[in-house]
Protein backbone atom coordinates (compact mmCIF):
# COMPACT_ATOMS: atom_id res chain seq x y z
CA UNK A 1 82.33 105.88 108.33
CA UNK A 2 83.23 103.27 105.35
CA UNK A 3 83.45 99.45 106.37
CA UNK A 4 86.54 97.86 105.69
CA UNK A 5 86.50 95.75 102.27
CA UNK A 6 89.53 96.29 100.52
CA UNK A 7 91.05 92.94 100.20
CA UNK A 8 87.37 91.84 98.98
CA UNK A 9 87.60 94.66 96.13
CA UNK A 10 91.26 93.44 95.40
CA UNK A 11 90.50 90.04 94.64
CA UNK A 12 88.93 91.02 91.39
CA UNK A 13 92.75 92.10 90.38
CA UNK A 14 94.15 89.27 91.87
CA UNK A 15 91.67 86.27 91.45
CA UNK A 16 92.38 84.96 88.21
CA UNK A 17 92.55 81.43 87.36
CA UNK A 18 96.13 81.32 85.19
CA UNK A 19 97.55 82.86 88.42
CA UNK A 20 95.74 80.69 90.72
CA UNK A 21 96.64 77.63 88.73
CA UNK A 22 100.50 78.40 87.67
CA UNK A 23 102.19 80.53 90.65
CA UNK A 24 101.55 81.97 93.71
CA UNK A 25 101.03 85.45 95.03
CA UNK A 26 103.18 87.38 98.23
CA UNK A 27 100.43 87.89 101.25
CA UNK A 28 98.22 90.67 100.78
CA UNK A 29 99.35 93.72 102.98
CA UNK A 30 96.58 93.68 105.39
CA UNK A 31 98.09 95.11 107.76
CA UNK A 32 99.52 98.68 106.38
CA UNK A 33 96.41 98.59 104.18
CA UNK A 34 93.96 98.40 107.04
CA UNK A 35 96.13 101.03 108.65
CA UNK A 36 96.39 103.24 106.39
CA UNK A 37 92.11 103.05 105.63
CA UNK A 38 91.93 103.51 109.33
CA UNK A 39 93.62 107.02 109.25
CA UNK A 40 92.62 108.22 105.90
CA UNK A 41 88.89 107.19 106.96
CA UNK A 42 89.29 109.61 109.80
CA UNK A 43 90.10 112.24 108.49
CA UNK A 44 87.25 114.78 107.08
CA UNK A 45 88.98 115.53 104.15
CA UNK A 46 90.13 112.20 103.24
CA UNK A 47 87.33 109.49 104.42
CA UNK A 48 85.51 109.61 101.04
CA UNK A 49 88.83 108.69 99.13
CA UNK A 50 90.33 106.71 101.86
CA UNK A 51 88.96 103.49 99.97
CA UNK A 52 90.37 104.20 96.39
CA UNK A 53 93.77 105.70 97.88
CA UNK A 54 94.25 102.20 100.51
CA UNK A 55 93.08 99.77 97.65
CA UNK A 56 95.82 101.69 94.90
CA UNK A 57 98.52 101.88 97.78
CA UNK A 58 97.97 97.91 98.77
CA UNK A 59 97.78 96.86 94.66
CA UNK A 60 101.53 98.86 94.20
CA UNK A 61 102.67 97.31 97.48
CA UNK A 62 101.39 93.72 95.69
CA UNK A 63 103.27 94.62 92.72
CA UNK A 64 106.68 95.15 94.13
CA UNK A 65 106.01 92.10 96.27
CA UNK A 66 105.13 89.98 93.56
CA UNK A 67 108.04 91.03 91.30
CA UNK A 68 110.00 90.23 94.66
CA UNK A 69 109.37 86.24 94.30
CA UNK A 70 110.75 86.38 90.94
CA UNK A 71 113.76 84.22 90.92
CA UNK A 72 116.60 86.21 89.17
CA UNK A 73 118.13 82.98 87.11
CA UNK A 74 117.12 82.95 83.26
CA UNK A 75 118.16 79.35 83.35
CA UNK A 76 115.15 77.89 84.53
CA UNK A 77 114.56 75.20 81.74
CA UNK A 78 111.65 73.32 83.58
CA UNK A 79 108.23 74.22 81.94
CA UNK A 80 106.13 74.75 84.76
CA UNK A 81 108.77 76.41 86.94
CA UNK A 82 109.77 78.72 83.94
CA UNK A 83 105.39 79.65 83.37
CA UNK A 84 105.45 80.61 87.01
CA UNK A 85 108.32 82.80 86.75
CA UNK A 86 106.50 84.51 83.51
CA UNK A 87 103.24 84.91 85.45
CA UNK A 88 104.85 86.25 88.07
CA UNK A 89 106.61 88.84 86.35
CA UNK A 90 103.27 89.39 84.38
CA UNK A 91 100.81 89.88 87.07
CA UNK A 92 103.12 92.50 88.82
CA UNK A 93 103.06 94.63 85.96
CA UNK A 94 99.58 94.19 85.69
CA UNK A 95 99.03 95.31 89.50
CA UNK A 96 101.12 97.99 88.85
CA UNK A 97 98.72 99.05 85.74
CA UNK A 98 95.62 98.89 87.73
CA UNK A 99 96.89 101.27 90.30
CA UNK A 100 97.44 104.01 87.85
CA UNK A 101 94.16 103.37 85.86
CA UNK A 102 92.38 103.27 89.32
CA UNK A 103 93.60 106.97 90.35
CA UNK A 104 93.72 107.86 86.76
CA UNK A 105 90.27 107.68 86.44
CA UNK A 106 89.28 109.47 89.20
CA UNK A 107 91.35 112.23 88.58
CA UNK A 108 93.70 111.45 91.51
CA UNK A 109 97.00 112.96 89.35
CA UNK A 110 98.96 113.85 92.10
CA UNK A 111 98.97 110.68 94.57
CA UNK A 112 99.92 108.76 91.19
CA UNK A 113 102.73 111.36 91.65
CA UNK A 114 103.50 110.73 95.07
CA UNK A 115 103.35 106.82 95.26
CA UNK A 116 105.50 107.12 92.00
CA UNK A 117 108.39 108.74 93.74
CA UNK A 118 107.69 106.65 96.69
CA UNK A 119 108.12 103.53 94.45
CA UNK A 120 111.59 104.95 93.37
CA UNK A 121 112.12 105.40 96.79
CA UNK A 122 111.66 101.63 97.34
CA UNK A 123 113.73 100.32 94.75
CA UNK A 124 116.77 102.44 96.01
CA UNK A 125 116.58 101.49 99.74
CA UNK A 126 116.23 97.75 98.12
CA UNK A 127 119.18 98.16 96.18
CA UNK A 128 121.22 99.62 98.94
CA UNK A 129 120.33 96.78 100.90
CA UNK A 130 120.90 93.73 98.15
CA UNK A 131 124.46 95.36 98.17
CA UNK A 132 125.36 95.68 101.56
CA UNK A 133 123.83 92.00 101.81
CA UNK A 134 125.97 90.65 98.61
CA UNK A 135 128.98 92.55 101.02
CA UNK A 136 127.95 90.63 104.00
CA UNK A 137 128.16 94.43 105.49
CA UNK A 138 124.76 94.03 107.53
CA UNK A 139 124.07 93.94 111.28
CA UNK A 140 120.96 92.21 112.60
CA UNK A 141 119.83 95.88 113.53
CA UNK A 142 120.58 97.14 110.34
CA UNK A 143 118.60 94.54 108.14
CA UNK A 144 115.58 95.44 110.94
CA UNK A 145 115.38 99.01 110.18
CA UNK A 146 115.97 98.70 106.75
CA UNK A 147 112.82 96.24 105.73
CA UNK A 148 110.99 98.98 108.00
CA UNK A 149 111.88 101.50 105.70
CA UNK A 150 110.98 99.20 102.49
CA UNK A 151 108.15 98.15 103.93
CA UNK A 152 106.87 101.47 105.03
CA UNK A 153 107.71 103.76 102.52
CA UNK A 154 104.27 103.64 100.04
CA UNK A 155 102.38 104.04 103.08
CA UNK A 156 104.66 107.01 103.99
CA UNK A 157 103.74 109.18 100.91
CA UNK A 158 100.43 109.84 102.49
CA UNK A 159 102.48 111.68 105.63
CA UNK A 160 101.81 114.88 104.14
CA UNK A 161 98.02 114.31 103.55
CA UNK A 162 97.27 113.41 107.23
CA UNK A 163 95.55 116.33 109.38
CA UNK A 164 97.60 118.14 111.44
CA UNK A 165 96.13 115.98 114.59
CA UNK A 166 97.87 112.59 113.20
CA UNK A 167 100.86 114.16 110.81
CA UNK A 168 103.38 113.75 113.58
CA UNK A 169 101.89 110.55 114.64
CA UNK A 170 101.51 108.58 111.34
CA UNK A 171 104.60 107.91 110.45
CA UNK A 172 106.00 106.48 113.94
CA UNK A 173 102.71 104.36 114.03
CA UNK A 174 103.30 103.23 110.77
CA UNK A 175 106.50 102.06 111.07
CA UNK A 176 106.16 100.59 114.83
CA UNK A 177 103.48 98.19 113.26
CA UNK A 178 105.94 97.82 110.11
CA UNK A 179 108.52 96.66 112.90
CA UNK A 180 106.25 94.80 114.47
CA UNK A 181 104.89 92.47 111.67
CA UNK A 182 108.27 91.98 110.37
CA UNK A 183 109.65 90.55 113.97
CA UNK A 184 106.35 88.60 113.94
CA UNK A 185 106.84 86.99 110.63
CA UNK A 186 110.16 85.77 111.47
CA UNK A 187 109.08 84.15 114.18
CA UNK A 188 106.77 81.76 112.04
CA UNK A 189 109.23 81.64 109.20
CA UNK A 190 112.39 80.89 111.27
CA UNK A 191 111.45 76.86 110.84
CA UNK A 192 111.80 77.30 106.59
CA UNK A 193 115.69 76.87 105.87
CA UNK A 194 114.97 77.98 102.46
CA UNK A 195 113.80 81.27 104.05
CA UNK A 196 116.51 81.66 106.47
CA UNK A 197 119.57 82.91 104.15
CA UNK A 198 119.37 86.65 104.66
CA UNK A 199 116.49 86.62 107.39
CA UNK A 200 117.03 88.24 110.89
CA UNK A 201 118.73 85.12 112.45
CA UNK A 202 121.15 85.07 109.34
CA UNK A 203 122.44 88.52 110.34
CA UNK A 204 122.34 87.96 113.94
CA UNK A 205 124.24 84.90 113.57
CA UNK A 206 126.91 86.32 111.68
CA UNK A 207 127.48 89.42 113.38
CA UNK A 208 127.91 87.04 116.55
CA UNK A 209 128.78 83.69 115.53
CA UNK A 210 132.49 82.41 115.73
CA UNK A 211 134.33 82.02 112.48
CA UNK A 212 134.02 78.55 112.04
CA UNK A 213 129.71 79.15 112.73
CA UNK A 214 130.34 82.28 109.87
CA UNK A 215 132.04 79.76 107.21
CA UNK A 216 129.29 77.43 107.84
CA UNK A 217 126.67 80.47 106.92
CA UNK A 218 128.94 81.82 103.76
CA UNK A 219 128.02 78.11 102.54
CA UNK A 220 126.38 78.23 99.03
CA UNK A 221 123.94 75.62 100.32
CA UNK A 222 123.33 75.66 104.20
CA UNK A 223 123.14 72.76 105.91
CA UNK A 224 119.77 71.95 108.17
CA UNK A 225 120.63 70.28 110.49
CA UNK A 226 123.73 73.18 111.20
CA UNK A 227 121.52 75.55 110.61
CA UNK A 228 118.86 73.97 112.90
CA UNK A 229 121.63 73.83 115.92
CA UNK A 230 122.66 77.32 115.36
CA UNK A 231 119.33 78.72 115.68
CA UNK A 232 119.04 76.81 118.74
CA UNK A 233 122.20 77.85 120.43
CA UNK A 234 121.71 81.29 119.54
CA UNK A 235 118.25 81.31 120.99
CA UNK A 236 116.76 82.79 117.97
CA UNK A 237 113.14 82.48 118.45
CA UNK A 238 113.07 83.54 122.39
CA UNK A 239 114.96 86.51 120.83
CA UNK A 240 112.92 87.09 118.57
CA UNK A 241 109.36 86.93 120.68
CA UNK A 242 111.27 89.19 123.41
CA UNK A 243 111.66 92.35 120.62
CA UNK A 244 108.21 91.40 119.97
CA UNK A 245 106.93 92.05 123.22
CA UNK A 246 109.23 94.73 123.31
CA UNK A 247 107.96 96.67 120.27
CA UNK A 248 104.09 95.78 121.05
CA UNK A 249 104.39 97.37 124.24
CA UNK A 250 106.04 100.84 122.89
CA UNK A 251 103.49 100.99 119.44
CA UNK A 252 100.25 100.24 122.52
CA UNK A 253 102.51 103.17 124.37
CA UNK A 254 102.24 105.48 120.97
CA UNK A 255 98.53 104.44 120.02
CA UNK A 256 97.41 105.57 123.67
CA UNK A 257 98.45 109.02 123.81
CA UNK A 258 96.14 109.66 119.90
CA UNK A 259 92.90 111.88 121.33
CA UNK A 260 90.40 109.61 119.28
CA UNK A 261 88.77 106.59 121.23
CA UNK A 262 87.63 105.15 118.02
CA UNK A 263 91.06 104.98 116.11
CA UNK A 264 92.74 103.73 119.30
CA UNK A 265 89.79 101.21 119.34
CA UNK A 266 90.77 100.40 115.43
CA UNK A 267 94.18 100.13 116.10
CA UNK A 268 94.12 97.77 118.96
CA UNK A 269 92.42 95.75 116.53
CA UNK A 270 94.60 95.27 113.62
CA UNK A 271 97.54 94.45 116.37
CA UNK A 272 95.25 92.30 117.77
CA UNK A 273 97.00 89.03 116.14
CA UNK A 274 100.60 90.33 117.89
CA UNK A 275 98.07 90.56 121.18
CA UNK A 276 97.31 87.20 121.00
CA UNK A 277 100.54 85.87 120.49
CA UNK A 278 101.75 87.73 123.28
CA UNK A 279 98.86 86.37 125.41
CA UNK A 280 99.95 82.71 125.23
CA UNK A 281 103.79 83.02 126.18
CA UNK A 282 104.14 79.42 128.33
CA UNK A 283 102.53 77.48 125.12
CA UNK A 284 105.14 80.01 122.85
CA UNK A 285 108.15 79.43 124.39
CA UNK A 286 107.73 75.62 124.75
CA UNK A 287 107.85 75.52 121.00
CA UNK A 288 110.89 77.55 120.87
């Protein structure tokens, strides 16, 4: 069975010292990625491509990310704000070229096909999102599911190529840990009020908050220290660790009932950071 080293062989795409020096980069997708390599590797059929089809998959998924940070404005006027928005823009496209020269090359035609439609797929579930946000027409619920589905839906073009043992199971796997590494991000991101505007708490806030509390969100530029009550009165973050618990206890539910010792094994392992959050709750909720 292949080791894992993808986000080792990605840095060569990524690692370059304009980017390094001008912008920044979205996380690697480490999670799906590994995921992904995990059932691909264990498969017959697919273990001696599982490497090229992971590393193409997580460069697309960079891509989209990357072009993601780009601020939509064209009246940034400051130099070094105005490189990083070029670079950015830049190094998307050029993650988005090595993915296609990657499969090109070895003759993989038809999952260049697939994670094609699945980027179209992507960019209309983001659009149909951006709207119903610019609407204010979102529930906390709604916003949930719906990252899922963005976040999910590369990795979901390999449904099809799974072996019959793990085509049912892949895609509820997939998007349990999707679920779960969204809930577990807001958690750590809840602090940033720059990050808040149109994060889990904004939505839950909103769809629950009295109309004076909803005014206060609708606010061009939030308030912190508003904000900062809010999310304390609404007790965001113990919410937010409780549907983490939740969901980590129904994906260890799902990964149980697979008939392979050594993917369950592999699995418990890449949700073993959600584990170990999970494992220190008294420390956890004394910071929330």
């Amino acid at each position: 069975m292949n080791s894992y080293r993808i986000p080792e062989i990605a840095k060569q795409y990524t690692d370059y010292d304009m980017i390094q020096i001008h912008t920044d980069l979205p996380d690697f997708p480490e999670l799906r990625t590994r995921l992904l390599f995990a059932f691909l590797n264990g498969s017959s059929k697919l273990s001696a491509s599982s490497e090229l089809f992971a590393l193409a998959t997580s460069l697309v998924q960079l891509a989209l990310d990357t072009h993601d940070m780009v601020i939509a404005s064209n009246d940034i006027k400051e130099k070094k704000a105005a490189r990083s928005r070029q670079l950015k823009v830049l190094a998307g496209d050029y993650f988005s070229s090595r993915f296609y020269h990657l499969l090109a090359q070895a003759g993989q035609i038809e999952i260049i096909k697939q994670l094609s439609e699945a980027i179209c797929e992507v960019n209309r579930l983001k659009m149909n999102l951006y709207i119903k946000m610019k609407q204010l027409k979102l529930t906390a619920e709604d916003y949930l599911h719906q990252t899922v589905e963005i976040k999910s839906q590369l990795f979901l073009s390999f449904s099809d190529l799974m072996s019959d043992t793990y085509e049912q199971d892949w895609p509820d796997i997939l998007r349990s840990f999707a679920q779960c590494e969204i809930i577990f991000e807001e958690i750590f991101h809840i602090e940033a009020i720059a990050s808040f505007r149109g994060s889990w708490a904004f939505w839950h806030i909103l769809q629950h908050g009295t109309k004076e509390e909803r005014k206060q969100l609708h606010a061009e530029e939030s308030d912190q220290t508003k904000v900062r009550t809010l999310l304390h009165k609404y007790n965001i973050k113990s919410q937010l660790y409780q549907m983490l618990d939740t969901h980590t206890k129904q994906l260890q539910a799902i990964v149980q009932q697979l008939d392979s010792d050594k993917l369950i094994s592999e699995l418990f392992h890449i949700g073993e950071p959600f584990l170990r959050f999970l494992a220190k709750p008294s420390k956890v909720m004394e910071e929330i």
